[in-house]
Protein backbone atom coordinates (compact mmCIF):
# COMPACT_ATOMS: atom_id res chain seq x y z
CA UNK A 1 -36.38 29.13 -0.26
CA UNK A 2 -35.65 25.41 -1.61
CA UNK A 3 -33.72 23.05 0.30
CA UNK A 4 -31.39 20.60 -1.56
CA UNK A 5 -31.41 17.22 -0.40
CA UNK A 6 -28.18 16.00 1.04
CA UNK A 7 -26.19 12.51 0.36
CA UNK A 8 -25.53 11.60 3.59
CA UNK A 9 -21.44 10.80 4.26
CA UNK A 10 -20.44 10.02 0.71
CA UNK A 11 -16.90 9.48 0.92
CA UNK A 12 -14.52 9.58 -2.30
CA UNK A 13 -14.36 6.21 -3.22
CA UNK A 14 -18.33 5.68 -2.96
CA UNK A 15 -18.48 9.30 -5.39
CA UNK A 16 -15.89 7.13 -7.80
CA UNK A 17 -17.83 3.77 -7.66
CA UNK A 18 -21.20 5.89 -8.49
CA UNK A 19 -19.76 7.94 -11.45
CA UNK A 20 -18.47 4.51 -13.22
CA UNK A 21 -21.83 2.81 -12.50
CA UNK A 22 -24.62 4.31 -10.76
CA UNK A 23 -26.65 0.98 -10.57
CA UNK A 24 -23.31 -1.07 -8.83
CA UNK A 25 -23.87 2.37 -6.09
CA UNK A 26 -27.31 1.76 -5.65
CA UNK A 27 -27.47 -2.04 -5.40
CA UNK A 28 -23.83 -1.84 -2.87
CA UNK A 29 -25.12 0.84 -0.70
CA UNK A 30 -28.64 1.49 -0.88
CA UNK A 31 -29.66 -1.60 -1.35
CA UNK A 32 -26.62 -3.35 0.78
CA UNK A 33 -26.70 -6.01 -1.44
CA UNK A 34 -23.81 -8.52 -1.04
CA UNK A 35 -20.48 -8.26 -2.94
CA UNK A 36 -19.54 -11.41 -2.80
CA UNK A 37 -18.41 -11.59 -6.60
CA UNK A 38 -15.92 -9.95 -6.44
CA UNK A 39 -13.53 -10.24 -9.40
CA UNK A 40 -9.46 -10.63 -8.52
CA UNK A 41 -9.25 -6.56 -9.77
CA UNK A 42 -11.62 -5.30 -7.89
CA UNK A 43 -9.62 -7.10 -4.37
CA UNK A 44 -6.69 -5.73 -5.83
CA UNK A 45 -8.08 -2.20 -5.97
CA UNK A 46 -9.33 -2.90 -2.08
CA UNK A 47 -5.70 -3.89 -1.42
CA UNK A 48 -4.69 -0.83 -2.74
CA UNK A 49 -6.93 1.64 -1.86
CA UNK A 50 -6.17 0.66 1.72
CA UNK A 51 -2.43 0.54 1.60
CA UNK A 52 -2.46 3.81 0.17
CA UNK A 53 -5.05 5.36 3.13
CA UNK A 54 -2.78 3.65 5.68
CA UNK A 55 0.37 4.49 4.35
CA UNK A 56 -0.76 8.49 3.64
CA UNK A 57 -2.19 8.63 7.73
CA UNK A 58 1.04 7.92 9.32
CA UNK A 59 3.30 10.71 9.96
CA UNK A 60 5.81 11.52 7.72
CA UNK A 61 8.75 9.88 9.09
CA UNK A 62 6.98 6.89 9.64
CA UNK A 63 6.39 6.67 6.17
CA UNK A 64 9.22 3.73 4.88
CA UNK A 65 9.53 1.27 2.02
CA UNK A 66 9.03 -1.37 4.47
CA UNK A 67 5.49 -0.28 5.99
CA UNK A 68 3.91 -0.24 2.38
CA UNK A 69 5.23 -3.93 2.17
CA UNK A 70 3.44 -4.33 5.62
CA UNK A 71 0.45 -2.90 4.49
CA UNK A 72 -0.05 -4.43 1.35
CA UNK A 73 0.28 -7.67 2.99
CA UNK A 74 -2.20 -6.83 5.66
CA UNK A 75 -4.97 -5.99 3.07
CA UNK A 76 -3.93 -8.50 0.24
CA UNK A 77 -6.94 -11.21 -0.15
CA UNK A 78 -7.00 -14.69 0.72
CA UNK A 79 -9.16 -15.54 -2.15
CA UNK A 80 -7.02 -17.40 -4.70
CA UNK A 81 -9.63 -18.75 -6.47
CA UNK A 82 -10.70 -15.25 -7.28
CA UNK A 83 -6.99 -14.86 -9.61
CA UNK A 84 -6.68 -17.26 -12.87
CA UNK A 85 -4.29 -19.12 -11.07
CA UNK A 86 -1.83 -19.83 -7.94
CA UNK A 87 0.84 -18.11 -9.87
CA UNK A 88 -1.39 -15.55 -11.35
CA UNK A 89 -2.13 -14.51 -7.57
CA UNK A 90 1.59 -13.94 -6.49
CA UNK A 91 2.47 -12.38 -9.69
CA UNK A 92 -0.30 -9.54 -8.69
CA UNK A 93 0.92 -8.93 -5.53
CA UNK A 94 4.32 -8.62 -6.94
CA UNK A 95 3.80 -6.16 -9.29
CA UNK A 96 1.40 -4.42 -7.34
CA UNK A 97 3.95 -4.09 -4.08
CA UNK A 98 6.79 -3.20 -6.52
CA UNK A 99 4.52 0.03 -8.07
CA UNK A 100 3.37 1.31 -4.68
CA UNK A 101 7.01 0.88 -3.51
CA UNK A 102 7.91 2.85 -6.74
CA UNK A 103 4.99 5.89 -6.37
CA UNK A 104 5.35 6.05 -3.03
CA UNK A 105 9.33 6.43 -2.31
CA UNK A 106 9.54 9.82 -0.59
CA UNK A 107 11.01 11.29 -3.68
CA UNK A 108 7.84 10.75 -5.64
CA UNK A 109 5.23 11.87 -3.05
CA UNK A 110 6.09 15.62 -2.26
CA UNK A 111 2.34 16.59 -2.02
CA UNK A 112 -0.24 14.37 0.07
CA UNK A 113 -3.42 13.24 -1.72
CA UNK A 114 -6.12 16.03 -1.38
CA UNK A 115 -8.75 13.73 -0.49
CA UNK A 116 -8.79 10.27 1.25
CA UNK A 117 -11.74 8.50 2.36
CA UNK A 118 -13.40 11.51 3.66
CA UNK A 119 -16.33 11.60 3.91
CA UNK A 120 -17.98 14.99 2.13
CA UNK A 121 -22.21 16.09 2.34
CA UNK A 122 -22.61 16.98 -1.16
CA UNK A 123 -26.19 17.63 -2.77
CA UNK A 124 -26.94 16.05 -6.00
CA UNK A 125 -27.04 19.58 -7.30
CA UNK A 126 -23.49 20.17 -6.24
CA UNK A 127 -22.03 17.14 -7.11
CA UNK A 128 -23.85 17.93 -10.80
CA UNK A 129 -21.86 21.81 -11.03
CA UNK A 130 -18.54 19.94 -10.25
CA UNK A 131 -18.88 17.35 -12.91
């Protein structure tokens, strides 16, 4: 009988970075190359991505406009340098916090993602059928 090989623990964001470029994958976490250049969308996306995970792992009633302020703030970069400018930077974060505040009001979100940064042990075969 053949045995498929396994990708060890790929979660749903590392599945997304590898579909949009599977040499970025390789280099970031095969390779564990350094990410240090980082581009001001990319932090954004981290800011995001995080909010969102913290925001959807609290309990329902937890769940408040003023948390997904919190947590935006808590996972918003430092790096100025990294937007075109000082106002550039805050201008982000403001329309960023005002969307997520928007998408995730509790009469938008009815029905919780179906995946967040699981982790899922997919074969290459697998992965393959479902694209």
């Amino acid at each position: 009988m053949h045995s498929e090989t396994l990708v060890p623990g790929i979660a749903d964001y590392q599945l997304e970075e590898y579909l949009r470029c599977p040499h970025k994958y390789y280099n970031k976490y095969i390779l564990r190359q350094s990410t240090d250049h980082l581009n001001w969308r990319q932090l954004v996306q981290y800011a995001v991505n995080h909010a969102i995970h913290e925001y959807y792992s609290l309990p329902v009633e937890s769940r408040t406009p003023r948390i997904v302020v919190e947590f935006v703030d808590r996972y918003w970069t430092n790096k100025v340098r990294r937007f075109e400018s000082n106002h550039h930077f805050h201008r982000v974060k403001s329309i960023v916090t005002q969307n997520l505040l928007l998408e995730l009001s509790p009469s938008n979100v009815l029905v919780p993602p179906p995946m967040l940064f699981e982790k899922n042990l997919l074969s290459p075969r697998r992965i393959s059928s479902m694209l």
